[in-house]
N, C-alpha and C. Protein backbone atom coordinates (compact mmCIF):
# COMPACT_ATOMS: atom_id res chain seq x y z
N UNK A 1 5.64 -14.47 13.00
CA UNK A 1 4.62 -13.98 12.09
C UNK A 1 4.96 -12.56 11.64
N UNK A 2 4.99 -12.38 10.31
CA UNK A 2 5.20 -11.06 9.43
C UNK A 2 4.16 -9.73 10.45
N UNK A 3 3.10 -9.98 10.32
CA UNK A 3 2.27 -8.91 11.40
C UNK A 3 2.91 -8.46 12.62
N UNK A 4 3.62 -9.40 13.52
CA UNK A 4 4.37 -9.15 14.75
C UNK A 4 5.41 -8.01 14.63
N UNK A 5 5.92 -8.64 13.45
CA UNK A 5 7.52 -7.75 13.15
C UNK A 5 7.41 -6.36 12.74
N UNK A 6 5.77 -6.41 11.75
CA UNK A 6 5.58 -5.24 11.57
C UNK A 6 5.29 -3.93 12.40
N UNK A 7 4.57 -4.62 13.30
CA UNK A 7 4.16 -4.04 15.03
C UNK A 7 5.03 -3.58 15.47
N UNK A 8 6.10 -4.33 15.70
CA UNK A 8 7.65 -4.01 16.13
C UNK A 8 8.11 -2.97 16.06
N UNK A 9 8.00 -2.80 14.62
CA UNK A 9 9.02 -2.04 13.62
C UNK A 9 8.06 -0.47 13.73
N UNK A 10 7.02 -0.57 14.42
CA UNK A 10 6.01 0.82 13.82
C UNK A 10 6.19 1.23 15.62
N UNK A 11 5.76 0.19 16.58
CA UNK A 11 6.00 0.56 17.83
C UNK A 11 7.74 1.35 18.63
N UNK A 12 8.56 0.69 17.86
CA UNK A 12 10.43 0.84 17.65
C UNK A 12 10.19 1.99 17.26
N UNK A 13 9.67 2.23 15.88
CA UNK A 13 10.03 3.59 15.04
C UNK A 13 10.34 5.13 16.22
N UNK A 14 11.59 5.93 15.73
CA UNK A 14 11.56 6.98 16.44
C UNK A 14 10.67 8.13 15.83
N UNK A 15 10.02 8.14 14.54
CA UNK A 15 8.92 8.88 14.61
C UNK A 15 8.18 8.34 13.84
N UNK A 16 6.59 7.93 13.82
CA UNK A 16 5.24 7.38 13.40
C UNK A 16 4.11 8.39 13.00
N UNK A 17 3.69 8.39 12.00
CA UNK A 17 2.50 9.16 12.10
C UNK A 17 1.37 8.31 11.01
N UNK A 18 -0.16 7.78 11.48
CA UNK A 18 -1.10 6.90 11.23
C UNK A 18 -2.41 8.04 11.67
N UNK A 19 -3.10 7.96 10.27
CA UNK A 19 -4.71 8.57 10.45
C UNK A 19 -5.47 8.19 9.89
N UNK A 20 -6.50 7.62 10.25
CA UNK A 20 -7.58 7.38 9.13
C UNK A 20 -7.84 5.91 9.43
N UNK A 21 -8.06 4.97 10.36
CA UNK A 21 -7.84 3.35 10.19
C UNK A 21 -9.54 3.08 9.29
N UNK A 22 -9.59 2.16 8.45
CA UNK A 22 -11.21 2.22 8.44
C UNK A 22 -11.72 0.91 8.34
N UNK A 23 -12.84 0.60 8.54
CA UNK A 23 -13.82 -0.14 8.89
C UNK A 23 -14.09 -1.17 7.61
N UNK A 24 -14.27 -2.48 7.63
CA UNK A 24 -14.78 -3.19 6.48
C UNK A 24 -15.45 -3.07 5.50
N UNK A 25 -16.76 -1.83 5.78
CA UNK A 25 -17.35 -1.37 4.62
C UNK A 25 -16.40 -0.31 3.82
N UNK A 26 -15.69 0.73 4.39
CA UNK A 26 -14.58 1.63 3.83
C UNK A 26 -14.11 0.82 2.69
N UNK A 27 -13.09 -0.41 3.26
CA UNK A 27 -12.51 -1.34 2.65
C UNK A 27 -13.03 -1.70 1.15
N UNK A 28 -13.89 -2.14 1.48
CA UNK A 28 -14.60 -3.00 0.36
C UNK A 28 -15.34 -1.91 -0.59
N UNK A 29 -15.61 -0.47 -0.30
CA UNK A 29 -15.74 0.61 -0.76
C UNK A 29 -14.32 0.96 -1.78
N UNK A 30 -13.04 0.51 -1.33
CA UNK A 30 -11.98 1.16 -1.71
C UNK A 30 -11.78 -0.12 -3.16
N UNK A 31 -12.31 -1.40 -2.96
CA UNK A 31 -12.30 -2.45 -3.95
C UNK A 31 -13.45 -1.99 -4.51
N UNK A 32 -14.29 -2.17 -4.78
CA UNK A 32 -15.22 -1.28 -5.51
C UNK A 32 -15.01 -0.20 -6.44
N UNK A 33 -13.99 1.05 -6.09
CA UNK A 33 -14.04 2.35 -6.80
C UNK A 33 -12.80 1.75 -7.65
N UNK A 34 -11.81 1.24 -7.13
CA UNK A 34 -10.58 0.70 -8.25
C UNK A 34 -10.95 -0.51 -8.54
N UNK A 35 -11.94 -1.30 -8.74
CA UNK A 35 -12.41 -2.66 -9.30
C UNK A 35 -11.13 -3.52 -9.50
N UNK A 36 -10.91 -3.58 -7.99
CA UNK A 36 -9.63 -4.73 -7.61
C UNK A 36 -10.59 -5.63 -6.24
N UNK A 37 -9.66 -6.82 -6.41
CA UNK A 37 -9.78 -7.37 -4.92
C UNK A 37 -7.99 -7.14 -3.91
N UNK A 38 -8.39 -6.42 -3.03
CA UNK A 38 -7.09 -6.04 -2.20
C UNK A 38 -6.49 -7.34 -1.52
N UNK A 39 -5.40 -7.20 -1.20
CA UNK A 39 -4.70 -8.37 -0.79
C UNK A 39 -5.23 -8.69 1.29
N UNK A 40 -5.07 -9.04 1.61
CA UNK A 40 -5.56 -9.45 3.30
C UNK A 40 -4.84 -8.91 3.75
N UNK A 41 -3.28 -9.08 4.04
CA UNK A 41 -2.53 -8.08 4.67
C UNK A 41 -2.53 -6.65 4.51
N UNK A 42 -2.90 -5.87 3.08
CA UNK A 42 -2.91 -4.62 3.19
C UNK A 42 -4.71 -4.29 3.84
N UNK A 43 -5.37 -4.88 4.08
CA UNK A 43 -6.68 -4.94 4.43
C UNK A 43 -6.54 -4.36 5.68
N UNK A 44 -5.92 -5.69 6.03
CA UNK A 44 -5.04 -5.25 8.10
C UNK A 44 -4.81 -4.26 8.14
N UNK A 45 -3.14 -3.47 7.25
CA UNK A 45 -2.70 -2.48 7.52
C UNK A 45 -4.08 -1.64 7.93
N UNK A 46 -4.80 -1.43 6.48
CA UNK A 46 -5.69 -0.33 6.89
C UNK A 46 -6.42 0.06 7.81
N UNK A 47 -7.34 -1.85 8.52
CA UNK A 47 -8.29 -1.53 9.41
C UNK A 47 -7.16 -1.34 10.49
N UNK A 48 -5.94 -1.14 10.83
CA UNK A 48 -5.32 -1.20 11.80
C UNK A 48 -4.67 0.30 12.09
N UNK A 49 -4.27 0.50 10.45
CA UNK A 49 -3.39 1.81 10.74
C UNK A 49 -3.97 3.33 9.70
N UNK A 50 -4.66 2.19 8.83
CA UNK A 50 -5.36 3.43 7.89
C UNK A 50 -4.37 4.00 6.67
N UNK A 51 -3.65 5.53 7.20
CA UNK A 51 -2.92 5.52 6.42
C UNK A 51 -1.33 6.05 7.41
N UNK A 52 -0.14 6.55 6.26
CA UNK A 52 1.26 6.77 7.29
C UNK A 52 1.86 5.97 7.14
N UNK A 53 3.10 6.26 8.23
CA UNK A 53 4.27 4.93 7.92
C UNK A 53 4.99 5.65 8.76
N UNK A 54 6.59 5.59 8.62
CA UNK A 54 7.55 5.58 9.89
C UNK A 54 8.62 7.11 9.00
N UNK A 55 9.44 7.56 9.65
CA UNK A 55 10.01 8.62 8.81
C UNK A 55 10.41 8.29 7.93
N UNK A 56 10.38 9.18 6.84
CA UNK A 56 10.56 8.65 5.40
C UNK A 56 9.66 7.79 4.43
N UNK A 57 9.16 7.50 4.82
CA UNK A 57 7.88 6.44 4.37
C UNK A 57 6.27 6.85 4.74
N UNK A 58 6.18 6.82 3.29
CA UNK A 58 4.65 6.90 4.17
C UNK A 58 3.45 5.80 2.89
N UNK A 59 2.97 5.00 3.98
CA UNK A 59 1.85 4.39 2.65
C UNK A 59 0.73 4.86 3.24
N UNK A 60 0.09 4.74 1.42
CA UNK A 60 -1.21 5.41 1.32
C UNK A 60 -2.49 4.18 1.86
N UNK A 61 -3.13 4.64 2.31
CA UNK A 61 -4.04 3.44 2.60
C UNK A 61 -5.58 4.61 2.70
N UNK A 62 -5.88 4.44 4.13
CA UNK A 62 -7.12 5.23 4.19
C UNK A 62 -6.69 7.02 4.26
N UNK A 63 -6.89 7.28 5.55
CA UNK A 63 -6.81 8.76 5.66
C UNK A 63 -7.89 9.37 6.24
N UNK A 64 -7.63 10.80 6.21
CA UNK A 64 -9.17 11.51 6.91
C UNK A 64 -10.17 12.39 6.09
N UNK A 65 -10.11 12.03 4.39
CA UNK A 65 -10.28 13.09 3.43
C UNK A 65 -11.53 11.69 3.20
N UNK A 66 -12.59 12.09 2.32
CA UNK A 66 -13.95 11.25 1.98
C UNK A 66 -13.18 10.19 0.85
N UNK A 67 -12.21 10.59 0.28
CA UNK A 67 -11.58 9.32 -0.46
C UNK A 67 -10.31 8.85 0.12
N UNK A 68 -10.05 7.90 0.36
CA UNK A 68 -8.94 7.36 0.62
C UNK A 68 -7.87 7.42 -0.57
N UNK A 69 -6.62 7.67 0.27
CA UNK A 69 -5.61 8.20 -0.43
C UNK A 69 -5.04 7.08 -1.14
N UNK A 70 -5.46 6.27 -1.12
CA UNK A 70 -4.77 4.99 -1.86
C UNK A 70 -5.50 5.12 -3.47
N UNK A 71 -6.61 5.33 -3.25
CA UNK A 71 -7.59 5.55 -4.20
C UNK A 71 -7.13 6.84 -4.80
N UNK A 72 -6.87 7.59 -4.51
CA UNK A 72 -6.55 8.56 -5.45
C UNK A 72 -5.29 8.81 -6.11
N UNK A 73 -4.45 8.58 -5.40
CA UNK A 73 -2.81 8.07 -5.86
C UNK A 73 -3.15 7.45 -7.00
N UNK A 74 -3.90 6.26 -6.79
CA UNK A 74 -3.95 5.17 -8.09
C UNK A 74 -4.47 5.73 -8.87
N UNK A 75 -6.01 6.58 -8.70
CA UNK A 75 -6.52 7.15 -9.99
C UNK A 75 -5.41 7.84 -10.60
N UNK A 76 -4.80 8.90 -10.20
CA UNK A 76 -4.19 9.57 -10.87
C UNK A 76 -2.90 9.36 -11.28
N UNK A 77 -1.89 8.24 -10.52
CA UNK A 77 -1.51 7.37 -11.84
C UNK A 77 -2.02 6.70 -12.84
N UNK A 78 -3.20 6.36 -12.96
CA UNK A 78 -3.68 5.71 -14.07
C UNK A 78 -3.59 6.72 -15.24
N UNK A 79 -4.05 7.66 -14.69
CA UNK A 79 -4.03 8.77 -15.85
C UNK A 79 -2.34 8.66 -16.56
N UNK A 80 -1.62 8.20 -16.07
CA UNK A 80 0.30 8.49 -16.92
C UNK A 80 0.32 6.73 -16.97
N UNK A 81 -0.88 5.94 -17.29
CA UNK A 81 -0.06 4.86 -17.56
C UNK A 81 -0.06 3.06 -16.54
N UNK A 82 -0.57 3.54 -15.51
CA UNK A 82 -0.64 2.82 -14.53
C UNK A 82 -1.58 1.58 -15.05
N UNK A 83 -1.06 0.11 -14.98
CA UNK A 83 -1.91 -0.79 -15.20
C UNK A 83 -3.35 -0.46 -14.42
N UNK A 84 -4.36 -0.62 -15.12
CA UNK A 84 -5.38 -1.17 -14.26
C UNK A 84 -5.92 -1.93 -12.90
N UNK A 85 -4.99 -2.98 -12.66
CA UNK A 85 -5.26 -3.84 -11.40
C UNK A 85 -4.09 -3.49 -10.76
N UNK A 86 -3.40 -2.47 -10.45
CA UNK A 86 -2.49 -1.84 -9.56
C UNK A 86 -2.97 -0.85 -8.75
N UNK A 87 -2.44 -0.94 -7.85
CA UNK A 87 -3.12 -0.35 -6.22
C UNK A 87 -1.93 0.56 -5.72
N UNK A 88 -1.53 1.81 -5.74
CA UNK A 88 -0.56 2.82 -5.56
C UNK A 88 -0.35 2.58 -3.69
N UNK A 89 0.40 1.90 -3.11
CA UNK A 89 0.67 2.65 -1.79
C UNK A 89 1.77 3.17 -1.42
N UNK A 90 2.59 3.52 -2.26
CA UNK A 90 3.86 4.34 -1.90
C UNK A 90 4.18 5.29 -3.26
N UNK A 91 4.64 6.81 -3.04
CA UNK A 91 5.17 7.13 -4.19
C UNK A 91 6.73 7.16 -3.69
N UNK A 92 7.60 7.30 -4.88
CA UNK A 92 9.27 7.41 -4.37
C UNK A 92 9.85 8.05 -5.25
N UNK A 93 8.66 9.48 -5.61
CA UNK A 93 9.39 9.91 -6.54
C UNK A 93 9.15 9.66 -7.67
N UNK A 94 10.34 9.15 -8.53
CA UNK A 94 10.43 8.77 -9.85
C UNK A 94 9.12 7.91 -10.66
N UNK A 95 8.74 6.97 -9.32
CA UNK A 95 7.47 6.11 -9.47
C UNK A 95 6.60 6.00 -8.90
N UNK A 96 6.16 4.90 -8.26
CA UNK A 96 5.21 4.47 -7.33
C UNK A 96 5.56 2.73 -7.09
N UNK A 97 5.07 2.82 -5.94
CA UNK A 97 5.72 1.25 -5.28
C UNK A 97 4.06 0.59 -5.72
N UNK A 98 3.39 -0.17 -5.76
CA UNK A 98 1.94 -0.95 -5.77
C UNK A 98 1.71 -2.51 -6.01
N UNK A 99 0.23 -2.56 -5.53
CA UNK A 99 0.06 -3.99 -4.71
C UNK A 99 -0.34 -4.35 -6.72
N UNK A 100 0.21 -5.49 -6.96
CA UNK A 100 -0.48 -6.00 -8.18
C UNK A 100 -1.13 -7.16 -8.21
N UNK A 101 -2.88 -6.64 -8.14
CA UNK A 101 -3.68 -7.30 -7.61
C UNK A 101 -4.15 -8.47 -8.69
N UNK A 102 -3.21 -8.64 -9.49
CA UNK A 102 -3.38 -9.11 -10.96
C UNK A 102 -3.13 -10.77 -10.88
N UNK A 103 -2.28 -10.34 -9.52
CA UNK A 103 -1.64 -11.73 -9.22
C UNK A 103 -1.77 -12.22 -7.30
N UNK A 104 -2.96 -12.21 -7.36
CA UNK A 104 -3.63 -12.98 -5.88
C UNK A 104 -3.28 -13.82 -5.77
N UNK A 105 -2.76 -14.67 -5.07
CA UNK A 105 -2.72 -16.36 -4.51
C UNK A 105 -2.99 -15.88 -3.12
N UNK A 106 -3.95 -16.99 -2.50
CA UNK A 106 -4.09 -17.37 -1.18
C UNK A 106 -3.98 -16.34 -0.49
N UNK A 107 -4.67 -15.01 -1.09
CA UNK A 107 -5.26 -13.98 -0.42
C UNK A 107 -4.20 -12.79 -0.37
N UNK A 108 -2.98 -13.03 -1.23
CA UNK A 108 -1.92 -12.21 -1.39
C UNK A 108 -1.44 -12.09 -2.37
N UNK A 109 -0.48 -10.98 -2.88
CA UNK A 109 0.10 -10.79 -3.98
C UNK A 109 1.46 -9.99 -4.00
N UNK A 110 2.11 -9.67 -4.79
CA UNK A 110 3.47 -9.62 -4.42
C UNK A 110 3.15 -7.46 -4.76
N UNK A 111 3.93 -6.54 -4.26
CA UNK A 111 4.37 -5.28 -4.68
C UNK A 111 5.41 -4.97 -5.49
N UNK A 112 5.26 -4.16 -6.29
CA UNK A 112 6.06 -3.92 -7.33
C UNK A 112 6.45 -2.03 -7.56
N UNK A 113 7.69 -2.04 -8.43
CA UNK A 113 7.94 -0.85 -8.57
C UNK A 113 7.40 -0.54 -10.17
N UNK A 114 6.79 0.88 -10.46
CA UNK A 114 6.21 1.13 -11.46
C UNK A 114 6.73 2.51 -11.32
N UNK A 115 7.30 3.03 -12.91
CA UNK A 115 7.90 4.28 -13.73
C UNK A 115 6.76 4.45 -14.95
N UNK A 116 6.43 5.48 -15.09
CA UNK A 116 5.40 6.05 -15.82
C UNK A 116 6.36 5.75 -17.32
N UNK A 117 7.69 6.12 -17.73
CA UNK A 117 8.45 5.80 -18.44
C UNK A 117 9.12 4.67 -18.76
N UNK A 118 8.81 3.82 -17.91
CA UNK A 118 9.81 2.44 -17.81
C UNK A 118 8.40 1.46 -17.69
N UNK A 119 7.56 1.46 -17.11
CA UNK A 119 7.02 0.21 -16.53
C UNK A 119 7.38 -0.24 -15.06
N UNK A 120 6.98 -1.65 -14.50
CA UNK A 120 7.42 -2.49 -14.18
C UNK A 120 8.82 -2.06 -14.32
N UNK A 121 9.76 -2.00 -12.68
CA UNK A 121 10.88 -2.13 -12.44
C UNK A 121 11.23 -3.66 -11.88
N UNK A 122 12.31 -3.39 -11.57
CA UNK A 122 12.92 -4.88 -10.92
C UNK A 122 12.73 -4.89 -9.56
N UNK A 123 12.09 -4.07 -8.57
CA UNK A 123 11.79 -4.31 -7.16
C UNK A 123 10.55 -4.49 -7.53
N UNK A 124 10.87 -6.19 -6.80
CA UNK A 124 9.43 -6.96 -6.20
C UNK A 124 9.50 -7.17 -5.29
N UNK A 125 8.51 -7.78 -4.31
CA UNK A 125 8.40 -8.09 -3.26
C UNK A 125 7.52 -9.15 -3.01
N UNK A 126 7.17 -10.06 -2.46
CA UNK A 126 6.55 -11.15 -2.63
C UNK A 126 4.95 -10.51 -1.75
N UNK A 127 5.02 -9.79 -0.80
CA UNK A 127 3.64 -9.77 -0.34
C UNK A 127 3.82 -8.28 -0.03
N UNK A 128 2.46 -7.44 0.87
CA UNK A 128 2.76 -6.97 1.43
C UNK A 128 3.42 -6.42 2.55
N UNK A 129 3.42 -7.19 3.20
CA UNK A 129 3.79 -7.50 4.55
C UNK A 129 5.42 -7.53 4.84
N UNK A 130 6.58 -8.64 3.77
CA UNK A 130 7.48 -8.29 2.92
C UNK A 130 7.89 -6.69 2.89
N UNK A 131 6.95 -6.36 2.31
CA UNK A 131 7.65 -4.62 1.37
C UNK A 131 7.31 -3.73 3.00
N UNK A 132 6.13 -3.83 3.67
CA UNK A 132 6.66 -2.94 4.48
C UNK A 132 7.56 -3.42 5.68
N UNK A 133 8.15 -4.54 5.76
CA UNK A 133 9.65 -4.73 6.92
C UNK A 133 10.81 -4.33 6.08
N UNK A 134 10.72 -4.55 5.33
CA UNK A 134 11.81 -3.47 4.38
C UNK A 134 11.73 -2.48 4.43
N UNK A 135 10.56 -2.00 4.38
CA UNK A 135 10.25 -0.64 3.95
C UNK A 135 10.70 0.28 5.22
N UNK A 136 10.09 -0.39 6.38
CA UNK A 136 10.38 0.26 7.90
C UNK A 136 11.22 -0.02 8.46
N UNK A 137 11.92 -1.24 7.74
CA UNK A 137 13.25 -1.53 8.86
C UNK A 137 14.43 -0.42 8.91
N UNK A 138 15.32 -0.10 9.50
CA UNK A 138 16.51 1.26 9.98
C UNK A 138 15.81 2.10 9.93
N UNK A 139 14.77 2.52 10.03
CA UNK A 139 13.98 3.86 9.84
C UNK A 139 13.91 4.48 11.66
């Protein structure tokens, strides 16, 4: 199971840093202010890890600030361009990595790379869960 590996990979990591896990109402607070439905696995991440990631990585999820950082990442890509039903949890710089909630099946949806200048890049990923064992694996 994708969840196991992810565990793995965050428990393995030689340095971790996670703050903020939040609670189902948070959650459904965070679908609400970006008028998305979030995918189930990044749901987990959050009630599990909130926000963080492994060195080098960090996704946005909850946090310890009254808005969750996922939420604000996204607002303020929207402002340069950002589809609407895109959910920011990684920046890399040039772009932003995000969940595109545009395309749910069976409680999931694939992550994508987005350039304020380009669009839609060619890294996809089929779920969440996917993008972060990539994301954390050699880290």
């Amino acid at each position: 199971m994708k969840t196991k590996q992810v565990i793995e990979l965050i428990k393995n990591a030689k340095k971790k840093f996670f703050v903020g896990a939040l609670s189902d109402t948070k959650i459904s607070n965070i679908e609400e202010m970006l008028n998305v439905k979030l995918p189930d696995s990044y749901k987990w991440f959050l009630r599990e890890y909130g926000t963080g990631g492994v060195i080098g990585v960090e996704i946005f999820g909850g946090g310890l600030r009254d808005i969750p950082t996922c939420v604000t990442e996204t607002v303020d890509w929207r402002g340069y361009g950002l589809p609407e039903k895109f959910v920011v949890i990684e920046n890399f710089g040039a772009g932003v990595y995000c969940l595109d909630t545009s395309r749910i099946e069976n409680g999931e949806c694939p992550v994508v790379d987005w350039e304020q200048d380009e669009g839609i890049g060619t890294r996809e990923y089929d779920d969440f869960l996917t993008f972060l064992i990539e994301r954390f694996s050699n880290r």
